[in-house]
C-alpha atoms as a PDB file:
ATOM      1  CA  UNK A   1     -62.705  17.824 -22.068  1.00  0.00           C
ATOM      2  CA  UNK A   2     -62.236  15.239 -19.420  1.00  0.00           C
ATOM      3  CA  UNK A   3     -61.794  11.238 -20.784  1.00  0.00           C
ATOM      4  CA  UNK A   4     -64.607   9.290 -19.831  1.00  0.00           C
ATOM      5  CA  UNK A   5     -64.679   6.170 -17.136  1.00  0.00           C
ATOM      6  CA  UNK A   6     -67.210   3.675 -16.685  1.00  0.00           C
ATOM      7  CA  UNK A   7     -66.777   2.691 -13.053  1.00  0.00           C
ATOM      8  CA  UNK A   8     -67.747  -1.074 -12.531  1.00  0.00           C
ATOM      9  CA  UNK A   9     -68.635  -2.691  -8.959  1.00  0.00           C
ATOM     10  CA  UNK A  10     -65.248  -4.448  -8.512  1.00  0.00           C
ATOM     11  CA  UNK A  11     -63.563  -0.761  -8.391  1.00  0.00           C
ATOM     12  CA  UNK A  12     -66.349   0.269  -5.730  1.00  0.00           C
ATOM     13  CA  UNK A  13     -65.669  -2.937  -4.068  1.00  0.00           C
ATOM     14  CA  UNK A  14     -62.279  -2.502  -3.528  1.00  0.00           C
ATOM     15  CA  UNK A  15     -62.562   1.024  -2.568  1.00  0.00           C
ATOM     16  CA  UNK A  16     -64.235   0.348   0.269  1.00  0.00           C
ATOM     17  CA  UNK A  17     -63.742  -2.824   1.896  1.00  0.00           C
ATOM     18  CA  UNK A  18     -62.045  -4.058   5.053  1.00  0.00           C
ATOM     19  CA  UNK A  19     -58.457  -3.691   4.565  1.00  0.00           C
ATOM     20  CA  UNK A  20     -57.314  -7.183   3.454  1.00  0.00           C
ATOM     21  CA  UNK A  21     -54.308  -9.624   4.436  1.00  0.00           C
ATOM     22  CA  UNK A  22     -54.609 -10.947   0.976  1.00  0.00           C
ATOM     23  CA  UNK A  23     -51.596  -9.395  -0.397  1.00  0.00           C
ATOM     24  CA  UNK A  24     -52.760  -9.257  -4.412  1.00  0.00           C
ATOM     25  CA  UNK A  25     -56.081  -8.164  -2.592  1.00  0.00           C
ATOM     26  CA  UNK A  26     -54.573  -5.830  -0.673  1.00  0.00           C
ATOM     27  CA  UNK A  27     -52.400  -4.156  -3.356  1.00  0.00           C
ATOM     28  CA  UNK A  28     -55.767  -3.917  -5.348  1.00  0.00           C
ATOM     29  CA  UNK A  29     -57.057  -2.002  -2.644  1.00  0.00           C
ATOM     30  CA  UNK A  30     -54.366   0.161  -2.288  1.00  0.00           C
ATOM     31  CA  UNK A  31     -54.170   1.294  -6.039  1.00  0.00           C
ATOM     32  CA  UNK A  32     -57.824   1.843  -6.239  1.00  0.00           C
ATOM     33  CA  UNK A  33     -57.622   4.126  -3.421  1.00  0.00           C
ATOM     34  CA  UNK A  34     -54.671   5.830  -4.612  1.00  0.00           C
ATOM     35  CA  UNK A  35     -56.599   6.317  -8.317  1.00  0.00           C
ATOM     36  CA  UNK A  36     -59.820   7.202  -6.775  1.00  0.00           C
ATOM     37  CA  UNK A  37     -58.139  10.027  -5.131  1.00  0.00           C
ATOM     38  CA  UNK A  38     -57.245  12.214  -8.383  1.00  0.00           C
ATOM     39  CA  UNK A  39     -59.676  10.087 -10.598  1.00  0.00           C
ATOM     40  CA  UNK A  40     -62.553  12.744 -10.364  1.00  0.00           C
ATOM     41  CA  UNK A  41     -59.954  15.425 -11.028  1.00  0.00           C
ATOM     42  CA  UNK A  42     -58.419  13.543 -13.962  1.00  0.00           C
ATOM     43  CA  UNK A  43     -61.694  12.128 -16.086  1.00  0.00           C
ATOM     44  CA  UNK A  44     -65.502  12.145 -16.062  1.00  0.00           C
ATOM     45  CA  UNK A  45     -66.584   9.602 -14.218  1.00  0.00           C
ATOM     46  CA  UNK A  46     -69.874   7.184 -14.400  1.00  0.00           C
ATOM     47  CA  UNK A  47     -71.484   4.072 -13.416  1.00  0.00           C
ATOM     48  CA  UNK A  48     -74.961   2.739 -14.285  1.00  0.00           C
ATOM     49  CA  UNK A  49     -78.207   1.796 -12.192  1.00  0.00           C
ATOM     50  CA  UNK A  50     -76.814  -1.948 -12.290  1.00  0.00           C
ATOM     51  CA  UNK A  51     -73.294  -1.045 -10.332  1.00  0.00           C
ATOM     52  CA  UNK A  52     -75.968   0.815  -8.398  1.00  0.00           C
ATOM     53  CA  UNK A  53     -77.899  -2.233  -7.729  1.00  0.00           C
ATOM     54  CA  UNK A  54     -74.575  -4.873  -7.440  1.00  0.00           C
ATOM     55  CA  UNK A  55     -73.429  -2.402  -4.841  1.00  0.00           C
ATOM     56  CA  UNK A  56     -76.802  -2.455  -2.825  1.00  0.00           C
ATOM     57  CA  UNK A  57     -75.957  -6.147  -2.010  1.00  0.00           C
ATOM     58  CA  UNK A  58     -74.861  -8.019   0.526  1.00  0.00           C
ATOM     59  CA  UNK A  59     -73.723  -7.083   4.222  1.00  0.00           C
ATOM     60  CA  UNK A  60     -75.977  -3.157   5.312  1.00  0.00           C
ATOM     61  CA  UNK A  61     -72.682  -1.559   6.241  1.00  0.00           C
ATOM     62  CA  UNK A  62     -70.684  -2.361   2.988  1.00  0.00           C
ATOM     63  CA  UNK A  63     -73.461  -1.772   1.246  1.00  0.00           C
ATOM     64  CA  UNK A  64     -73.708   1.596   2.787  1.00  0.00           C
ATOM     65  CA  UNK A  65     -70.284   1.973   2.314  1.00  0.00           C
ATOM     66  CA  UNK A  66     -70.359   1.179  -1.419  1.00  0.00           C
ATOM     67  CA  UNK A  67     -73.125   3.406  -2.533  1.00  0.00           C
ATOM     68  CA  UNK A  68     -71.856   6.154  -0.434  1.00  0.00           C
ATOM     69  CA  UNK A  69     -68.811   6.071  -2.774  1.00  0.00           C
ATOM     70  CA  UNK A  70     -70.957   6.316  -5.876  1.00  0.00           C
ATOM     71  CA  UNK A  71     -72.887   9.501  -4.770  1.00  0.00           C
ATOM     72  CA  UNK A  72     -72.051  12.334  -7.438  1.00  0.00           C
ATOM     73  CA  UNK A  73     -71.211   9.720  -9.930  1.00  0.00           C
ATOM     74  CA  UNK A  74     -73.292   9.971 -12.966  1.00  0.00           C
ATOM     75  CA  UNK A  75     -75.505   7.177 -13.452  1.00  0.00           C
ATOM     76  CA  UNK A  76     -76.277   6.094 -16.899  1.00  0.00           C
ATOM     77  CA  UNK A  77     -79.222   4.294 -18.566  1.00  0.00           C
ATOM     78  CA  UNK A  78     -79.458   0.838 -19.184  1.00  0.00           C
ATOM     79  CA  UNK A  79     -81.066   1.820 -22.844  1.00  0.00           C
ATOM     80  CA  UNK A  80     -82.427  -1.104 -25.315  1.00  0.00           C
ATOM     81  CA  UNK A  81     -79.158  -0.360 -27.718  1.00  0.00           C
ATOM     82  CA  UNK A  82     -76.973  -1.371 -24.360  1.00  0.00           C
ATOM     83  CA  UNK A  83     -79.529  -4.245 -23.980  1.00  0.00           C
ATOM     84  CA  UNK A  84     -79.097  -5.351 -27.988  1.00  0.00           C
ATOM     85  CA  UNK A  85     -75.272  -4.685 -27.905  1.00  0.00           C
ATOM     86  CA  UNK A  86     -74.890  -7.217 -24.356  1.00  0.00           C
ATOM     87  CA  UNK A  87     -77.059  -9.473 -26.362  1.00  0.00           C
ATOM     88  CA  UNK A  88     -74.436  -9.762 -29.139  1.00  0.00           C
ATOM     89  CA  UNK A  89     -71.277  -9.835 -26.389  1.00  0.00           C
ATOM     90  CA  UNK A  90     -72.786 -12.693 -25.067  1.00  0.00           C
ATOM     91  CA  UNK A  91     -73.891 -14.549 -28.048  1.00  0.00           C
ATOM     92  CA  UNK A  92     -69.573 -14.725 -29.394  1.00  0.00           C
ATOM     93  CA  UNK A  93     -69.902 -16.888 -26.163  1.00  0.00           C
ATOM     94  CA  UNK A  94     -66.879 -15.140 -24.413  1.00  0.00           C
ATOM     95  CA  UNK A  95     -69.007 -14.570 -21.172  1.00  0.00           C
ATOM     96  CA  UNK A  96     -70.660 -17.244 -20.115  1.00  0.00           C
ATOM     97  CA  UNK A  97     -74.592 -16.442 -19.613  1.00  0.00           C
ATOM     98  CA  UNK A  98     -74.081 -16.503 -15.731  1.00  0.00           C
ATOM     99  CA  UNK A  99     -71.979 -13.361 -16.315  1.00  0.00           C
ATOM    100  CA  UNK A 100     -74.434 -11.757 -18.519  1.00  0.00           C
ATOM    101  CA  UNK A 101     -74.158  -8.454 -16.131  1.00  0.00           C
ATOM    102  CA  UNK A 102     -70.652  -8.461 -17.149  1.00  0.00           C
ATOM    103  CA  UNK A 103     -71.447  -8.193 -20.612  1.00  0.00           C
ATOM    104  CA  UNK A 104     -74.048  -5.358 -20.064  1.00  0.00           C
ATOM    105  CA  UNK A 105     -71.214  -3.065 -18.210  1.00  0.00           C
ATOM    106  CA  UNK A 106     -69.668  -3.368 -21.217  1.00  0.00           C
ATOM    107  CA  UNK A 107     -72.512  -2.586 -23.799  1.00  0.00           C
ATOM    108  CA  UNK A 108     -73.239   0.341 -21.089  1.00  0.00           C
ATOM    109  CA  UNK A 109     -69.930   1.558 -21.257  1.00  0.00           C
ATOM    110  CA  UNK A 110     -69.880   1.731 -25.388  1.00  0.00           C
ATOM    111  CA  UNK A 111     -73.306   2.350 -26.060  1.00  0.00           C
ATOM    112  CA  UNK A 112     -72.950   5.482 -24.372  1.00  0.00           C
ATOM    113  CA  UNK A 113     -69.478   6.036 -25.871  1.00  0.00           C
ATOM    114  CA  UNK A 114     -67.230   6.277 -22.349  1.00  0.00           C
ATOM    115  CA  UNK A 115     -63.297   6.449 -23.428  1.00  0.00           C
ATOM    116  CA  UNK A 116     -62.672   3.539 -20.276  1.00  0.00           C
ATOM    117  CA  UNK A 117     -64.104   1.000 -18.508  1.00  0.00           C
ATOM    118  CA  UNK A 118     -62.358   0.511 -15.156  1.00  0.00           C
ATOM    119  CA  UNK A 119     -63.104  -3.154 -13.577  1.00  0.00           C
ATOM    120  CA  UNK A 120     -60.792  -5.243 -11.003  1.00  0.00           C
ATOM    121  CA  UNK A 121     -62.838  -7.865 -13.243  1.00  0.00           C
ATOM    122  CA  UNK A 122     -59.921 -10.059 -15.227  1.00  0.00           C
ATOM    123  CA  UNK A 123     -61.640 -13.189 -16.152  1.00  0.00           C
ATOM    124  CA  UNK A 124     -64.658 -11.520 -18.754  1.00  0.00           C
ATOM    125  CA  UNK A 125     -64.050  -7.289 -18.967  1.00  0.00           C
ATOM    126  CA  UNK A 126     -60.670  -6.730 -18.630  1.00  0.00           C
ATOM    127  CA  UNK A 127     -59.097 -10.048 -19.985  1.00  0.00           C
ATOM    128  CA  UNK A 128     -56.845  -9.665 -22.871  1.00  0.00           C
ATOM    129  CA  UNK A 129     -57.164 -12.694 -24.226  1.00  0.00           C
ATOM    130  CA  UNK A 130     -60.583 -12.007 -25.105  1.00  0.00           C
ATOM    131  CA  UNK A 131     -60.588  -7.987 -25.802  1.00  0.00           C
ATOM    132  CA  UNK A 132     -60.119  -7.993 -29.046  1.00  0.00           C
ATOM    133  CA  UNK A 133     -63.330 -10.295 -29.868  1.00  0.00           C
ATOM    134  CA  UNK A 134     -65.096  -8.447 -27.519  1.00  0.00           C
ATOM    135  CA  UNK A 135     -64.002  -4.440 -29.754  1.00  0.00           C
ATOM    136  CA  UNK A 136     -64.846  -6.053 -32.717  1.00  0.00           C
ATOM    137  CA  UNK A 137     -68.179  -6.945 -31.196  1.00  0.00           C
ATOM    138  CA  UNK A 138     -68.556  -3.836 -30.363  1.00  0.00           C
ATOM    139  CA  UNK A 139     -67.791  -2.393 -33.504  1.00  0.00           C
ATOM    140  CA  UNK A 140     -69.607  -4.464 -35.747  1.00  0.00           C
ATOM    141  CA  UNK A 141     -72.957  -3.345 -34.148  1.00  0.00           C
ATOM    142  CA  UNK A 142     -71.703   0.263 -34.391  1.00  0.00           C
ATOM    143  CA  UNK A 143     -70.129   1.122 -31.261  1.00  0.00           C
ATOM    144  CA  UNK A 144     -66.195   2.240 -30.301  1.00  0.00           C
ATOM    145  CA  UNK A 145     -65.676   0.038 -27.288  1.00  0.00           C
ATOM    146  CA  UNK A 146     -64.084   1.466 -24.005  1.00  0.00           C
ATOM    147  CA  UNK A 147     -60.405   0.743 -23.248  1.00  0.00           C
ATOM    148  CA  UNK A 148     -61.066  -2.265 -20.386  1.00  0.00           C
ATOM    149  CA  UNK A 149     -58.338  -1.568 -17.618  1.00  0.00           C
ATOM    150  CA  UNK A 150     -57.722  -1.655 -13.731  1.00  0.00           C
ATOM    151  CA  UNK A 151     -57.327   1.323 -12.094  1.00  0.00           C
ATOM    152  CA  UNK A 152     -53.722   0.436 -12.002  1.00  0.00           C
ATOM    153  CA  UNK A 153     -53.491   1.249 -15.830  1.00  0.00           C
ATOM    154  CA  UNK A 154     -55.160   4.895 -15.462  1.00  0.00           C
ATOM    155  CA  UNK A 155     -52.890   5.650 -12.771  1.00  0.00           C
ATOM    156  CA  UNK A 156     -49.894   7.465 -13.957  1.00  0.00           C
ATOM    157  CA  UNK A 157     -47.159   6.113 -12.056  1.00  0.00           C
ATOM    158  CA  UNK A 158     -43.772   4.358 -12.528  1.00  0.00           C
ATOM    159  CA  UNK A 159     -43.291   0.468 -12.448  1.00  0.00           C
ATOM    160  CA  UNK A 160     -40.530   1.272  -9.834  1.00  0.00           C
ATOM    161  CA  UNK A 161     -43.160   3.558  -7.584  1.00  0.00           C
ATOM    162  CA  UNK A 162     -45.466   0.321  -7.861  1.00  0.00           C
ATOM    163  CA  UNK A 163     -43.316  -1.929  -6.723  1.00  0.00           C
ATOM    164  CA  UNK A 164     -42.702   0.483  -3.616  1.00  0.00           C
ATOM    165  CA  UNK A 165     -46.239   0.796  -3.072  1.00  0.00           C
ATOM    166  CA  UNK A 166     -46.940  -3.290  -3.113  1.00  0.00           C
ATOM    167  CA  UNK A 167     -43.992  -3.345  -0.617  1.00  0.00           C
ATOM    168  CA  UNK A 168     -45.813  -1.121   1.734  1.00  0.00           C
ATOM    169  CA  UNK A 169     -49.103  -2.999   1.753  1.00  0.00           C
END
């Protein structure tokens, strides 16, 4: 059986924008490409109705663009555990209550019991100075969390073929 990966928007994002001149940005871009090339092959992969929704926004063509990339990705259910779970993320005060969607891909991700959560999102999913808080969150109201990683760390390459590939963007 395939691991399990909860795709959030930032992945999408990067996916399929405009090539950047950002070079972090466009190193980001690069990876996610590279990992969304072998990622169906390599785990399960899902998003919910609100990556669905995130990715409807903003400019028709990226839009377009976005959702395009999420057909034949499961979607999962924003259930009332999910809702209860976010509730709890939110109320440790690690994400602020303007990020509340934040919260809610992670309760998505564990309430359904995905092995990952893969997010370009640093300051309030994949932020290690808070992970830990946010598990035991997690697992106080029952729930394994996901592992909370970039693409980057599901890709399975060496640091010396990274720093090759950042030279080439």
């Amino acid at each position: 059986m395939k691991p399990t990966v909860y795709i959030d928007t930032s992945v999408v994002s990067y996916l399929t924008a405009r090539p950047s001149r950002d070079l972090i940005i466009a190193a980001y871009q690069q990876v996610t490409r590279e990992w969304w090339e072998s990622a169906g092959d390599r785990f399960s992969l899902a998003a919910s109705a609100l990556v669905r929704e995130e990715a409807a926004r903003g400019d028709p063509g990226a839009a377009r663009a976005r959702l395009q990339a999420l057909e034949g990705i499961a979607l999962l259910q924003v259930t009332q555990d999910a809702r209860r779970l976010a509730r709890s993320l939110l109320a440790i005060g690690l994400i602020p209550r303007t990020a509340a969607i934040d919260a809610l891909h992670i309760a998505v991700a564990a309430a359904h019991g995905l092995d990952y959560l893969v997010t370009w999102n640093f300051r309030h999913i994949a932020n290690v100075a808070v992970h830990t808080q946010l598990e035991r969150t997690c697992r106080d109201a029952g729930y394994e969390p996901p592992v909370m990683c970039s693409p980057h760390q599901l890709l399975e390459i060496g640091h010396g073929d990274l720093e090759t590939r950042l030279r080439d963007c």
